[in-house]
Each structure stands twice: as C-alpha cells, then as structure tokens.
N, C-alpha and C. Protein backbone atom coordinates (compact mmCIF):
# COMPACT_ATOMS: atom_id res chain seq x y z
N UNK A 1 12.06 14.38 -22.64
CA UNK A 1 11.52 15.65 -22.14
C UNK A 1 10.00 15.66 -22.20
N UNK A 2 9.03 14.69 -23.03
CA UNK A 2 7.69 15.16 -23.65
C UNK A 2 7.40 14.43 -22.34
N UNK A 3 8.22 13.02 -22.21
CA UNK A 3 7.83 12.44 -20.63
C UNK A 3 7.54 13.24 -19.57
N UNK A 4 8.67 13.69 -19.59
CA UNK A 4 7.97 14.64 -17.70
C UNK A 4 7.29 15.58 -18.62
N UNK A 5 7.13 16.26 -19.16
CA UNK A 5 6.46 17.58 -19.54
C UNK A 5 4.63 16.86 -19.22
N UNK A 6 4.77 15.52 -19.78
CA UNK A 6 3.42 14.93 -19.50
C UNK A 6 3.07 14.45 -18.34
N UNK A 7 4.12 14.14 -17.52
CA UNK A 7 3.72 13.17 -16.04
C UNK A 7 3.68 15.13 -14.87
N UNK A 8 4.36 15.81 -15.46
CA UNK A 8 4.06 17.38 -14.39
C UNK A 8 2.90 17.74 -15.08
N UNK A 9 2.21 17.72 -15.76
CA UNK A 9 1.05 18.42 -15.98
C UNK A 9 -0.09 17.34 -15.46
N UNK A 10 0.24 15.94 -15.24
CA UNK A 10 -0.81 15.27 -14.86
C UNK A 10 -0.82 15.51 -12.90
N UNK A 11 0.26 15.41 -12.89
CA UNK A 11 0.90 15.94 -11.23
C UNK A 11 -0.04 17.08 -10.69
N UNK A 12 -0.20 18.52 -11.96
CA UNK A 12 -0.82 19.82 -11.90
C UNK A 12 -2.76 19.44 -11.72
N UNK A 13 -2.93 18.55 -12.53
CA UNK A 13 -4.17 18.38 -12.40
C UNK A 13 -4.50 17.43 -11.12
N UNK A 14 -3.63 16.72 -10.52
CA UNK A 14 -3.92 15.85 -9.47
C UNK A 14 -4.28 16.37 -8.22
N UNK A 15 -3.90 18.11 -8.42
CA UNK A 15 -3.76 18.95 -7.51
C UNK A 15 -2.79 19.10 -6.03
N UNK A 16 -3.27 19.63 -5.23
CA UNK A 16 -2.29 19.42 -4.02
C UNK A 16 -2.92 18.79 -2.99
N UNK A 17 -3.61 17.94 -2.47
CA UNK A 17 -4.70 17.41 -1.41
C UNK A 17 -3.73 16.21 -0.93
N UNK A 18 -3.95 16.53 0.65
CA UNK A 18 -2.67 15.59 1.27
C UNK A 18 -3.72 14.47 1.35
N UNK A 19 -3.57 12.88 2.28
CA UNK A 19 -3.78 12.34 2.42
C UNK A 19 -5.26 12.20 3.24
N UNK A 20 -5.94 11.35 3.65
CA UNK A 20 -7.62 10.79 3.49
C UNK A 20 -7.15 11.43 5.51
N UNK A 21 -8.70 11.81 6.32
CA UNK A 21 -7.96 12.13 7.66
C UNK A 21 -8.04 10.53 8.29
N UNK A 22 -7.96 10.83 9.57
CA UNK A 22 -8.41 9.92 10.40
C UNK A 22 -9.09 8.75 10.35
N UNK A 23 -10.15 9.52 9.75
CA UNK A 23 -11.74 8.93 9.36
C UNK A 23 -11.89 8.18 8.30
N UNK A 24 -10.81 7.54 8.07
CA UNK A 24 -11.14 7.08 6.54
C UNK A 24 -11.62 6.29 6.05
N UNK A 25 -11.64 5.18 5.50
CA UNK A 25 -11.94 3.69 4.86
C UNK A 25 -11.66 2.92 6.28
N UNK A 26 -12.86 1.91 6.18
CA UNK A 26 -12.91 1.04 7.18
C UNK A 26 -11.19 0.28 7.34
N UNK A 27 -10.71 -0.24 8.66
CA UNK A 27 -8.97 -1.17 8.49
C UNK A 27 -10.04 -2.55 9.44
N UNK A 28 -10.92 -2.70 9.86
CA UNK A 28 -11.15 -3.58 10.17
C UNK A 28 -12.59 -4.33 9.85
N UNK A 29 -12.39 -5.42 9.48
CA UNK A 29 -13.54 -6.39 9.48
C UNK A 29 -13.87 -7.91 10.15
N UNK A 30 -15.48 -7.79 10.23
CA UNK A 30 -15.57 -9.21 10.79
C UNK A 30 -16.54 -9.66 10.53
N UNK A 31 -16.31 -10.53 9.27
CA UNK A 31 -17.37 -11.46 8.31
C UNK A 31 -17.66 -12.90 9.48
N UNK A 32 -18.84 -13.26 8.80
CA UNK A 32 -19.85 -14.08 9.78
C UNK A 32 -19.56 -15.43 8.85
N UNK A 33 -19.53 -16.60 9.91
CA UNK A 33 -18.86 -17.61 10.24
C UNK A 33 -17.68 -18.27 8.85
N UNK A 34 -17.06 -17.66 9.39
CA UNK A 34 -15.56 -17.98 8.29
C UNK A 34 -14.74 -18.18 8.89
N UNK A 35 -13.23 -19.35 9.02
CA UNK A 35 -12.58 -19.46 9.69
C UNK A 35 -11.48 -18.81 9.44
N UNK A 36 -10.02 -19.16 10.31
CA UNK A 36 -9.44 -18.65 10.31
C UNK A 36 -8.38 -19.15 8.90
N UNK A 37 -8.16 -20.31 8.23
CA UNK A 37 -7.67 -20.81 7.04
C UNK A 37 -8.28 -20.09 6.25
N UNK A 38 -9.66 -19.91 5.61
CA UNK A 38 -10.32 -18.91 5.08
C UNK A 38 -10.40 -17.55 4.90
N UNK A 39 -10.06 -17.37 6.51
CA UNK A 39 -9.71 -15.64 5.87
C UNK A 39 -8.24 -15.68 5.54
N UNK A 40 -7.46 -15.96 5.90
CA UNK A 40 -6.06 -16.25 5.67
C UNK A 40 -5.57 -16.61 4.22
N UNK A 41 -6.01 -17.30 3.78
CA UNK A 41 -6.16 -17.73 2.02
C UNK A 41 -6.78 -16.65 1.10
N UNK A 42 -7.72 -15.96 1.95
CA UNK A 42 -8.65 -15.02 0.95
C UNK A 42 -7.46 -13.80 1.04
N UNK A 43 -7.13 -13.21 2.07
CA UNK A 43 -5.88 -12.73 1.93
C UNK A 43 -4.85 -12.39 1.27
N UNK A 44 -4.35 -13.71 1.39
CA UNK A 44 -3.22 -14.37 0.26
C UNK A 44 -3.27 -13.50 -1.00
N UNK A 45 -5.18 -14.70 -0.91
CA UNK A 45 -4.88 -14.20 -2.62
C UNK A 45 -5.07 -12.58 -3.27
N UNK A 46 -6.04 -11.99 -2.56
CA UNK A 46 -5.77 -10.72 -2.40
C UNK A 46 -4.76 -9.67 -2.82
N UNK A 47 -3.91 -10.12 -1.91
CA UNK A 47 -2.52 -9.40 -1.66
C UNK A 47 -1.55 -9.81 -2.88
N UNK A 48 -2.19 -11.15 -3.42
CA UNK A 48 -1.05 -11.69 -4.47
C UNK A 48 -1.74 -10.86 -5.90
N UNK A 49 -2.79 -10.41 -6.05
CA UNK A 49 -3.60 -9.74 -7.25
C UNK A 49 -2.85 -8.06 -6.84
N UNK A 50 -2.81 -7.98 -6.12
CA UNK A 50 -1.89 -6.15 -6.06
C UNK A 50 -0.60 -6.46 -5.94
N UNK A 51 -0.13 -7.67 -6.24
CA UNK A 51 1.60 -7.88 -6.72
C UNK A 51 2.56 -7.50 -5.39
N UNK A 52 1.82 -8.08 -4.03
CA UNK A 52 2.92 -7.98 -2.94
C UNK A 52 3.41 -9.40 -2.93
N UNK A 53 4.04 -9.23 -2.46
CA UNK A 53 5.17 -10.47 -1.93
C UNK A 53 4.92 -11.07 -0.60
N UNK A 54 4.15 -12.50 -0.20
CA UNK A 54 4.23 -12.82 0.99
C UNK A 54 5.53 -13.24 1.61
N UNK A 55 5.51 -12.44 2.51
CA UNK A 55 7.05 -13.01 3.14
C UNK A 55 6.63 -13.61 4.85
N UNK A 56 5.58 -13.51 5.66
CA UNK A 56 5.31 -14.93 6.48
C UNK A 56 3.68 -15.28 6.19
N UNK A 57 2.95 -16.00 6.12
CA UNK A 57 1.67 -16.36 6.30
C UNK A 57 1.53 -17.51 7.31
N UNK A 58 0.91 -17.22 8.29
CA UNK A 58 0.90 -18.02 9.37
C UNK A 58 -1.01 -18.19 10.09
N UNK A 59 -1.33 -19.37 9.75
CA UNK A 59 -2.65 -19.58 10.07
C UNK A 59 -2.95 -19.55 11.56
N UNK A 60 -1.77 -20.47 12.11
CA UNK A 60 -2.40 -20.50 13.80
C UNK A 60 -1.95 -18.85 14.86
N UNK A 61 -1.40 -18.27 14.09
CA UNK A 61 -0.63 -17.43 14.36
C UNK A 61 -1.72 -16.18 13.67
N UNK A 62 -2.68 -16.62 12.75
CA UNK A 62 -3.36 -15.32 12.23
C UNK A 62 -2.97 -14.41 11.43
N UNK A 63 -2.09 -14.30 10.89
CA UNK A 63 -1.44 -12.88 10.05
C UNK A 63 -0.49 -13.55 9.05
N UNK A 64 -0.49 -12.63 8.14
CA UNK A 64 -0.16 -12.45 6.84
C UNK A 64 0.57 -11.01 6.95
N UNK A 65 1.98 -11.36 6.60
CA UNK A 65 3.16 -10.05 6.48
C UNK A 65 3.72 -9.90 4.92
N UNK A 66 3.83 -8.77 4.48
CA UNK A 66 4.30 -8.67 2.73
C UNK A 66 5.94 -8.04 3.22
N UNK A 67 6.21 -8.75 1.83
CA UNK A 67 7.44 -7.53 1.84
C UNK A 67 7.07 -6.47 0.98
N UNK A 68 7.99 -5.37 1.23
CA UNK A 68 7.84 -3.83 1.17
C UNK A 68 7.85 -3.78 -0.38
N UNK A 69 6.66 -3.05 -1.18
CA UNK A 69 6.76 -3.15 -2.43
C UNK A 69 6.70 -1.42 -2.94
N UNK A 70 7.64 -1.17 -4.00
CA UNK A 70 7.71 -0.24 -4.77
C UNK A 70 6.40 0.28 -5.14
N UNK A 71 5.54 1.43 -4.76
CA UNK A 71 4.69 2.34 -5.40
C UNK A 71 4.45 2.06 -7.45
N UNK A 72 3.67 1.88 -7.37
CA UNK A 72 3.52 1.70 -9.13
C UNK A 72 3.15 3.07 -9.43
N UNK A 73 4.27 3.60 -10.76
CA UNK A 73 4.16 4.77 -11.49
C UNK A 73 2.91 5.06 -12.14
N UNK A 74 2.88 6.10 -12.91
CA UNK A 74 1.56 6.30 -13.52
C UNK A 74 1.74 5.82 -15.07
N UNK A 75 2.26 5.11 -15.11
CA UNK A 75 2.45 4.10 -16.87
C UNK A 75 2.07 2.77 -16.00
N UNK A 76 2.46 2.47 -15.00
CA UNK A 76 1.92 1.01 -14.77
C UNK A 76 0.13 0.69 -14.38
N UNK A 77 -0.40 1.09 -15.41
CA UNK A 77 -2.03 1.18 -15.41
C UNK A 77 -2.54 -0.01 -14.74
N UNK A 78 -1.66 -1.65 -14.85
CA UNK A 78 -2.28 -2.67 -14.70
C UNK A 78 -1.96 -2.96 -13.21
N UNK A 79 -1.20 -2.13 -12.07
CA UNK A 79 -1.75 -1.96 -10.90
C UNK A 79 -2.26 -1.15 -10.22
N UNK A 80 -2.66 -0.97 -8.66
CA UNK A 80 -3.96 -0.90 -8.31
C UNK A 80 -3.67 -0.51 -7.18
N UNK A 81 -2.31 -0.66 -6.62
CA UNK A 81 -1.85 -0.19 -4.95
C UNK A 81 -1.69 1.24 -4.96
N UNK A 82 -1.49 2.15 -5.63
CA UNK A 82 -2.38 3.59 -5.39
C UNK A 82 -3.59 3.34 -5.31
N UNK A 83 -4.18 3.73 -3.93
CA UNK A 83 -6.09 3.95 -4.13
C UNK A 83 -5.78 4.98 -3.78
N UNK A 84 -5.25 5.95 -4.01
CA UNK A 84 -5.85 7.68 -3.89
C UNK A 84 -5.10 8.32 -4.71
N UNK A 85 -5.80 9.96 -5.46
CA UNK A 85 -5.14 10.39 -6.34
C UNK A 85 -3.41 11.08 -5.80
N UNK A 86 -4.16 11.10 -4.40
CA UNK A 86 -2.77 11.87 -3.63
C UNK A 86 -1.52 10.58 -3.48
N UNK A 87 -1.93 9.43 -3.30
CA UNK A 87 -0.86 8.14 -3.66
C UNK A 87 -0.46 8.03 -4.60
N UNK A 88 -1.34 8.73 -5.63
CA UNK A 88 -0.39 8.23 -6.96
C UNK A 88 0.16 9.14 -6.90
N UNK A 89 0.20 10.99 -7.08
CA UNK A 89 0.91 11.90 -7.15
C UNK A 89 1.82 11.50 -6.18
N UNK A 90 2.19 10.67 -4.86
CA UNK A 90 2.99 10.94 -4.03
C UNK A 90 4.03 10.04 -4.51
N UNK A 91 4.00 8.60 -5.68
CA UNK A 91 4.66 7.88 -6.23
C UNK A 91 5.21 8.31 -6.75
N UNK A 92 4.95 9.21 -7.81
CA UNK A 92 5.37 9.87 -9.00
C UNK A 92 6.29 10.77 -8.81
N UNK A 93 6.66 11.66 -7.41
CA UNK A 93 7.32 12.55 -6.87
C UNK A 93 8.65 11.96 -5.92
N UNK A 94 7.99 10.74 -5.41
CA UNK A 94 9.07 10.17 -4.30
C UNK A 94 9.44 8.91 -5.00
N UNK A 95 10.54 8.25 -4.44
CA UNK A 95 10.49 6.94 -4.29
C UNK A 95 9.42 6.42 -3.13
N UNK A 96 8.73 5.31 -3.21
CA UNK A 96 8.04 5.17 -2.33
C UNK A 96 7.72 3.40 -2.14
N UNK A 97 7.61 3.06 -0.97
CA UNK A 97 7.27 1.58 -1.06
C UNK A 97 5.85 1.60 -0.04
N UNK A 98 5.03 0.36 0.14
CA UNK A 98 4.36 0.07 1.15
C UNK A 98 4.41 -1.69 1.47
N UNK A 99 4.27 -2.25 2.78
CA UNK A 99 4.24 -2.97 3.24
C UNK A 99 2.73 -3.09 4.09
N UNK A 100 2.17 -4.10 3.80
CA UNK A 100 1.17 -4.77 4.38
C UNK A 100 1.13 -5.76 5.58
N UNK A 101 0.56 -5.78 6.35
CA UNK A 101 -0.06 -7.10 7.54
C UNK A 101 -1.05 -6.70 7.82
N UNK A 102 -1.62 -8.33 7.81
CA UNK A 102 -2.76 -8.69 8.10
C UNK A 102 -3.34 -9.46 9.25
N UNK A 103 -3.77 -9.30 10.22
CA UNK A 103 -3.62 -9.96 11.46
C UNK A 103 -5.48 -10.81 11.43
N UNK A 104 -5.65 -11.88 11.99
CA UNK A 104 -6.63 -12.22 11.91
C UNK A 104 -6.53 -12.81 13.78
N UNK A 105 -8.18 -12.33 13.99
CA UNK A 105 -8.23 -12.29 15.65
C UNK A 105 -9.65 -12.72 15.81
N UNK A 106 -9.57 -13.75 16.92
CA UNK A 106 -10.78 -13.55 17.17
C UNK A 106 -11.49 -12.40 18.41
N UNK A 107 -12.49 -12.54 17.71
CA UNK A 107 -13.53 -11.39 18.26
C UNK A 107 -14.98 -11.29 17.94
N UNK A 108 -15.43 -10.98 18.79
CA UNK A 108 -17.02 -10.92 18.84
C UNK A 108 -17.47 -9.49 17.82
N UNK A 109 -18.82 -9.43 17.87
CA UNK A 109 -19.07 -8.34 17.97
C UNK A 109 -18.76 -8.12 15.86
N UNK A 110 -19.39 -6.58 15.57
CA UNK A 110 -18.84 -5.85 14.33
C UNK A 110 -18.36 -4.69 14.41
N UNK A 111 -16.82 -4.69 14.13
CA UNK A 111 -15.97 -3.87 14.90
C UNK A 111 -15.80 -2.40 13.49
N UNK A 112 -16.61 -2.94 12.33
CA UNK A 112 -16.55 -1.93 11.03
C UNK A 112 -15.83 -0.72 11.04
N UNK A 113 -16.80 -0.14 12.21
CA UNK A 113 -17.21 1.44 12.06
C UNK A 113 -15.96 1.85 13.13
N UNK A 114 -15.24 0.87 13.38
CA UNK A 114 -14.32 2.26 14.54
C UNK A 114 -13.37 2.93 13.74
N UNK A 115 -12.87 2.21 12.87
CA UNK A 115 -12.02 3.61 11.95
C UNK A 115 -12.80 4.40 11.84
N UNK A 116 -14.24 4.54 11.12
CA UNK A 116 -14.75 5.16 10.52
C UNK A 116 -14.97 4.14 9.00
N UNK A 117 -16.76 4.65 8.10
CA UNK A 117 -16.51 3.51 6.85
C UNK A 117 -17.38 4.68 5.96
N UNK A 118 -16.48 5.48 5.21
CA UNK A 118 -16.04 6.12 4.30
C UNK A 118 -16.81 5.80 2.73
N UNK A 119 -16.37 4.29 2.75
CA UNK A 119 -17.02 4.25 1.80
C UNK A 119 -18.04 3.61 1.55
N UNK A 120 -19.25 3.34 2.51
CA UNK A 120 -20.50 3.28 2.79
C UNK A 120 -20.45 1.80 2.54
N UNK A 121 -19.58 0.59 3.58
CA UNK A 121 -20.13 -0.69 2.80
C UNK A 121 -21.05 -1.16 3.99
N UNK A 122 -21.93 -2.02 3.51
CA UNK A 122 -23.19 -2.57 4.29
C UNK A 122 -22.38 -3.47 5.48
N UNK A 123 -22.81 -3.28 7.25
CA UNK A 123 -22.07 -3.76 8.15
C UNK A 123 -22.49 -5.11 8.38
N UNK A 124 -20.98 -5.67 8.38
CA UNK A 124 -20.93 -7.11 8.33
C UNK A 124 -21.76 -8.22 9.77
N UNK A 125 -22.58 -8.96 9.32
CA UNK A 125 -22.66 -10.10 11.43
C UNK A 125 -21.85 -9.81 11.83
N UNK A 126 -22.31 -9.90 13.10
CA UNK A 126 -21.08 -10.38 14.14
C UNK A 126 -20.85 -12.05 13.95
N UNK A 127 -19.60 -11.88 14.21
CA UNK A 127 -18.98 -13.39 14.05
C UNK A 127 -17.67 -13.66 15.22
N UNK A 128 -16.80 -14.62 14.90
CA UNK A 128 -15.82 -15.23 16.28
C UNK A 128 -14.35 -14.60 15.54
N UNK A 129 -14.59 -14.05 14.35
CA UNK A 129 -13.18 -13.79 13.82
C UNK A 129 -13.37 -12.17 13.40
N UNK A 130 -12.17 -11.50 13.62
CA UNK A 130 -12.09 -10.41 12.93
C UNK A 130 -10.53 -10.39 11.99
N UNK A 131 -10.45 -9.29 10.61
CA UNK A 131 -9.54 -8.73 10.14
C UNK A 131 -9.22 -7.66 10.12
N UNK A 132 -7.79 -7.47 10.45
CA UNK A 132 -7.11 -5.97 10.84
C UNK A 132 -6.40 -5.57 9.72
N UNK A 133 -6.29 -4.70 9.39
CA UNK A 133 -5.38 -4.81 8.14
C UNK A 133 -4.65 -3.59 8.31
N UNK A 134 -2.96 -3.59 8.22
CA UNK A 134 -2.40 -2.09 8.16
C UNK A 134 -1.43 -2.26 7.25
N UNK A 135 -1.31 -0.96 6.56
CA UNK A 135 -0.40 -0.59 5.52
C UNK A 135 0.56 0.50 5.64
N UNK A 136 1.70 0.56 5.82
CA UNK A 136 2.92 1.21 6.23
C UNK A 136 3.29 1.81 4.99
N UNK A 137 3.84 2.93 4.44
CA UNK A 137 4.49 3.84 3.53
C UNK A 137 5.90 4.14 4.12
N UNK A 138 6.70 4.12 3.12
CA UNK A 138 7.91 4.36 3.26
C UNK A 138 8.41 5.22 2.20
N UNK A 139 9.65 6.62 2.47
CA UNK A 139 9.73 6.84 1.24
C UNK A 139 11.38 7.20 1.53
N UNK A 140 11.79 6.34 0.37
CA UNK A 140 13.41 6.74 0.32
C UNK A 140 14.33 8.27 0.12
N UNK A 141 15.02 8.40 1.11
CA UNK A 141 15.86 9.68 1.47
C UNK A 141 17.42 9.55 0.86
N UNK A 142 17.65 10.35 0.28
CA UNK A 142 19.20 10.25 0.22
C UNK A 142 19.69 11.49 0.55
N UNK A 143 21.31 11.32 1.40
CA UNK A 143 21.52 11.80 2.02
C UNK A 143 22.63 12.30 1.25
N UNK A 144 23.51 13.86 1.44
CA UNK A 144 24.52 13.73 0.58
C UNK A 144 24.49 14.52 -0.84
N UNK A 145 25.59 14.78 -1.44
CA UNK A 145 25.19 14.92 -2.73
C UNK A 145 24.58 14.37 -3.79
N UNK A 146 23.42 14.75 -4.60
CA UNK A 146 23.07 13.58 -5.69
C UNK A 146 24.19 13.35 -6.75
N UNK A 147 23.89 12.06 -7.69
CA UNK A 147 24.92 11.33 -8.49
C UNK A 147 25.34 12.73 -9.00
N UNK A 148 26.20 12.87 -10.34
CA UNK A 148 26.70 14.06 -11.16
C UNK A 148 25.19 14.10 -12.10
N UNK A 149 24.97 15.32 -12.22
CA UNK A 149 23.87 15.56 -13.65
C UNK A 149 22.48 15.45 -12.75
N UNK A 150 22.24 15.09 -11.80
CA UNK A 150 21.23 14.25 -11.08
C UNK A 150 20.46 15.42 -10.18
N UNK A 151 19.44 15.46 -9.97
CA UNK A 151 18.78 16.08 -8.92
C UNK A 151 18.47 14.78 -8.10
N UNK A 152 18.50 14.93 -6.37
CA UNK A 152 18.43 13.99 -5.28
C UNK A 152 17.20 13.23 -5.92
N UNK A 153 16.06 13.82 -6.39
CA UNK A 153 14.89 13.29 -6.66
C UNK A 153 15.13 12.22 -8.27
N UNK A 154 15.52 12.59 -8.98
CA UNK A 154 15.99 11.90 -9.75
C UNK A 154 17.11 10.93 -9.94
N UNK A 155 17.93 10.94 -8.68
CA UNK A 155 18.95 9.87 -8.34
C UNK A 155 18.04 9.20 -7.49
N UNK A 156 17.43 9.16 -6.48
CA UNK A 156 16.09 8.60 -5.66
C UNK A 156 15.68 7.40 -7.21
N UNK A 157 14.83 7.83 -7.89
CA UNK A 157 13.78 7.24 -9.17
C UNK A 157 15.61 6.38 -9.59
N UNK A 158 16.55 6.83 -9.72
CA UNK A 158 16.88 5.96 -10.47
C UNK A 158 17.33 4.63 -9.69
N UNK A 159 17.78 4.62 -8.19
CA UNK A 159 18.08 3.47 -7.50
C UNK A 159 17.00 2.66 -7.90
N UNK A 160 15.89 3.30 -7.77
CA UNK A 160 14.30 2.01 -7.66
C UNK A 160 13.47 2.18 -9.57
N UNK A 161 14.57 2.11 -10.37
CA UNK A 161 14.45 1.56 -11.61
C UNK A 161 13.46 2.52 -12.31
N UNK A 162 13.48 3.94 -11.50
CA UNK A 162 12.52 5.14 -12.56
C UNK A 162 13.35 5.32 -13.47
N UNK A 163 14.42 5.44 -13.76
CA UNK A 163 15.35 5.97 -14.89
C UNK A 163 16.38 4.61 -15.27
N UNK A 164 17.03 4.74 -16.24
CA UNK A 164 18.08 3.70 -16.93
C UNK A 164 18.82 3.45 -16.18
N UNK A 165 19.20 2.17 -16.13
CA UNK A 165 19.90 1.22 -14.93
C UNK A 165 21.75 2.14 -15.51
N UNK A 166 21.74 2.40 -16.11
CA UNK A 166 23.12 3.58 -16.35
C UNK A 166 23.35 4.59 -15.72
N UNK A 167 22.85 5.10 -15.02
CA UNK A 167 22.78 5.80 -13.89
C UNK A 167 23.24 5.17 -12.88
N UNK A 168 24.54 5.68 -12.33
CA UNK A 168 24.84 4.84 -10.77
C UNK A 168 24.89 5.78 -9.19
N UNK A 169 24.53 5.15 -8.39
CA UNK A 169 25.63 6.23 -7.21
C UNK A 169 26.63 5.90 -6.57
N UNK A 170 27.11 7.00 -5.99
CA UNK A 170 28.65 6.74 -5.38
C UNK A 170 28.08 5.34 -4.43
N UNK A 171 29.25 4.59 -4.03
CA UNK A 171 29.08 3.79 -2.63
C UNK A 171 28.35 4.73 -1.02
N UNK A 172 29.33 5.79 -1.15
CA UNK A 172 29.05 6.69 -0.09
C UNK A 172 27.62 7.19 -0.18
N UNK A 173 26.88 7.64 -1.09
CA UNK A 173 25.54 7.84 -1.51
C UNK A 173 24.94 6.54 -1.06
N UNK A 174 25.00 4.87 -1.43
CA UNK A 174 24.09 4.23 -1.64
C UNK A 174 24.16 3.96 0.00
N UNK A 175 24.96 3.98 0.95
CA UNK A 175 25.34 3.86 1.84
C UNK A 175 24.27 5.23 3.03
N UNK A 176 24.34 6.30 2.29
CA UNK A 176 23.12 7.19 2.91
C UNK A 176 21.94 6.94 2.68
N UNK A 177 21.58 6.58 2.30
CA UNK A 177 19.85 5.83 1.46
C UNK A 177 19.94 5.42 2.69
N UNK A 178 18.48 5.89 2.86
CA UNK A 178 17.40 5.44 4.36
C UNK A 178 16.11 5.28 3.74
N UNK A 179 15.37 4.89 4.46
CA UNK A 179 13.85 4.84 4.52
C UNK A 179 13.00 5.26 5.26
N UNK A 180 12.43 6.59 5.17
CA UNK A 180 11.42 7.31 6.52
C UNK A 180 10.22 6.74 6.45
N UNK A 181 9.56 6.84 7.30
CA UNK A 181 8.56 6.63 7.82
C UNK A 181 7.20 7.03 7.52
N UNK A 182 6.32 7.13 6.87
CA UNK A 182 4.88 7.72 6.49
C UNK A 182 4.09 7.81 6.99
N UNK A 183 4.09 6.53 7.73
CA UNK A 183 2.51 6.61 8.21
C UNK A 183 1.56 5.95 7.31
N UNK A 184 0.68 5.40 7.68
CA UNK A 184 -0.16 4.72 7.13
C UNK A 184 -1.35 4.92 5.98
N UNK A 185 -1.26 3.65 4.98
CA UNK A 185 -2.03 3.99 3.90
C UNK A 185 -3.24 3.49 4.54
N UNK A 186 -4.56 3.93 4.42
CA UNK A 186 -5.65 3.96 4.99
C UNK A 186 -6.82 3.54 4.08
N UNK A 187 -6.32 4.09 2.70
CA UNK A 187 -6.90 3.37 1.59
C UNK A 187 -6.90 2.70 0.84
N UNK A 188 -5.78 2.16 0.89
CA UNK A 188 -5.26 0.90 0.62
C UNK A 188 -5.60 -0.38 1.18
N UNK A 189 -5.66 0.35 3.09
CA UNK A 189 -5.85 -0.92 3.60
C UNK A 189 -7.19 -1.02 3.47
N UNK A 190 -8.14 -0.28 3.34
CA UNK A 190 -9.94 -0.32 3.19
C UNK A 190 -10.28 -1.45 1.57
N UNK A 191 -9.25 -0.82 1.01
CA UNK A 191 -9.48 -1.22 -0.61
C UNK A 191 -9.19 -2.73 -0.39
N UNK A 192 -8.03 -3.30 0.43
CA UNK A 192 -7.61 -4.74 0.71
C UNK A 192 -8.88 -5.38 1.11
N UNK A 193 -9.35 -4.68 2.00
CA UNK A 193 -10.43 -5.08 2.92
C UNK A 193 -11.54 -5.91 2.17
N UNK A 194 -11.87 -4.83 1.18
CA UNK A 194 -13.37 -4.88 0.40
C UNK A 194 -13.41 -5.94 -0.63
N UNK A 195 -11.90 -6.24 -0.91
CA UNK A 195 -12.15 -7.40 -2.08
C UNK A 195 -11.65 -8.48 -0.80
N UNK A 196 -11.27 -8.76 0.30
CA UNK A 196 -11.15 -9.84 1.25
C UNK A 196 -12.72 -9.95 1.40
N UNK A 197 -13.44 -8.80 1.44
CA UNK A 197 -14.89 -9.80 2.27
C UNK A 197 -15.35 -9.74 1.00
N UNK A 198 -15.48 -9.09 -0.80
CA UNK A 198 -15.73 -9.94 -1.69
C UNK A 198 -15.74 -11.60 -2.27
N UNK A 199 -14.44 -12.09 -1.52
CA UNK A 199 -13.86 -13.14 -2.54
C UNK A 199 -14.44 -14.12 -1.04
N UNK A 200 -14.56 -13.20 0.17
CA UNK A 200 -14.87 -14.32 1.39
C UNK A 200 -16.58 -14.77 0.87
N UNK A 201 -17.25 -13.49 0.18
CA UNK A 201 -18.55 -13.69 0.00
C UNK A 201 -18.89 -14.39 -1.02
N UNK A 202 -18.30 -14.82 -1.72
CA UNK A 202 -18.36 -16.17 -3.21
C UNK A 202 -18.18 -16.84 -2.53
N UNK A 203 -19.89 -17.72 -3.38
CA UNK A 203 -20.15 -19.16 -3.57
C UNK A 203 -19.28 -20.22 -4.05
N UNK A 204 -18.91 -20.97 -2.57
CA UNK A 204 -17.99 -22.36 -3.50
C UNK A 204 -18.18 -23.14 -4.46
C-alpha cells in the first residue's frame, strides 16, 4: 500500500501536461563526412545503452529496427527511455512499450531544423548522409472483464511484470489484449539523436 501511496503522489507532482507539440526535439540529422557503417554502428550502440533490442540492422539498406520495448517504471532509475516527465507519468499509469527505427539516407544539405530543435543544439555541415529517427508508443488495452480482485489497469501492469507473476488472466482476456497506437515519441527520438552525433563526434 506505502508503494502506490508513493508512486500517486509522485504521479500528483508530475502534474497533468500531455505530450511535447509538433515542434519538438530535432528527429533528423546530418553529420559531416561520416559514412554509412558509421552511422549505423553509432546507432547500434546507442540503442543498445537504452536496452532496445536490435531486431534488423542493415547497412546497405540504411536502417536499424528495435523490437518493441516495455516503458521503464519509476524504480528502474538506471534507464533513460522516458525523456519526458509526461513519459514517465504515462508508464506508470499504462502498460506501455516503444519501438524505434532508424533510417540512414543520403542527402545533401542540413535538414536539423524541420522538426523544429527545441533543444538548442549547434547545426550540423552539410554532408552526403542524413539520420531519421522515429519512435512509435504503444499502449496495451484489455478488453473484457479484468482478472478477479483486479482493476483492468492493474491486470494490464500485471501481464507486463508490474505486479507478481501470481496473478493470471483468463485465456479469453489474454486473447483480448491489443496494442493501440500512440503516436510518436519525439523526445526520445531527439534524445537518440544527440548521443548518435555525440559518440559520431569522438576522436578515434
């Protein structure tokens, strides 16, 4: 009980503020003369430090695809895939996953500023390559009655390991479980961004 009594009052202070608009954190970059193995690797490793899962990486092909990873709670301090306070409150409330790709293209030009760049980083040369980066949110629905004892939201947390694996649902329940649609994390994908043209900008 002292648990939630502590994770709703941190919820209370997180306030109610929906998601970043339009305008948000840069989704595209294009660092000056780096190839395409290079950005592709920087990537990688990237994506492997916020604990996604590569499921294709393809150099001649340009892109880097994750599989869909579980939202980290607010006890898991040592990740980092919430970048907004409204992502973490939205973890903490839903089940929630996100999935990443990374597309690498060539292109002229410094394409920074067409999202919009939010968080003021200095605009990159133009160069022959650019990175796209998008991040998909998903948040699990169940359909149906929740387990016995259970609120939907708390049978939700317990499929994706918020509560004791003793908790089960019917077949017919696990069988309604869907996954809607969100819409895109925007700061997440900016945050990917900024340590890709960090780790691109270290000296070999």
């Amino acid at each position: 009980m002292t648990l939630w009594m502590l994770l709703a009052g941190m919820l209370l202070l997180l306030g109610c503020g929906g998601p970043s608009a339009a305008t948000g954190p840069v989704r595209i970059l294009c660092p000056d003369e780096v190839t395409a193995a290079e950005a592709i690797e920087a990537g990688r490793e990237v994506l492997t430090r916020v604990h996604f899962v590569i499921e294709k990486l393809d150099v001649e092909q340009g892109i880097i695809r994750t599989r869909p990873l579980r939202a980290a709670q607010f006890f898991e301090l040592w990740r980092s895939d919430n970048a907004s306070l409204y992502r973490l409150k939205e973890a903490n409330l839903h089940s929630v996953r996100r999935s990443v790709e990374i597309r690498v293209r060539p292109e002229g030009g410094d394409r920074r500023l067409e999202a919009g760049d939010s968080d003021n980083l200095p605009p990159a040369a133009s160069g022959s390559l650019c990175l796209e980066c998008d991040v998909s949110v998903q948040r699990l629905s169940l359909s149906g009655p929740p387990a016995a004892g259970l609120s939907e939201t708390e049978a939700i947390h317990a499929q994706s390991a918020a509560l004791p694996p003793r908790v089960e649902l019917s077949p017919g329940q696990r069988r309604a479980m869907t996954w809607i649609d969100l819409g895109e994390d925007r700061e997440l994908a900016g945050r990917i961004l900024e340590r890709i043209e960090r780790r691109l900008g270290r000296p070999n």
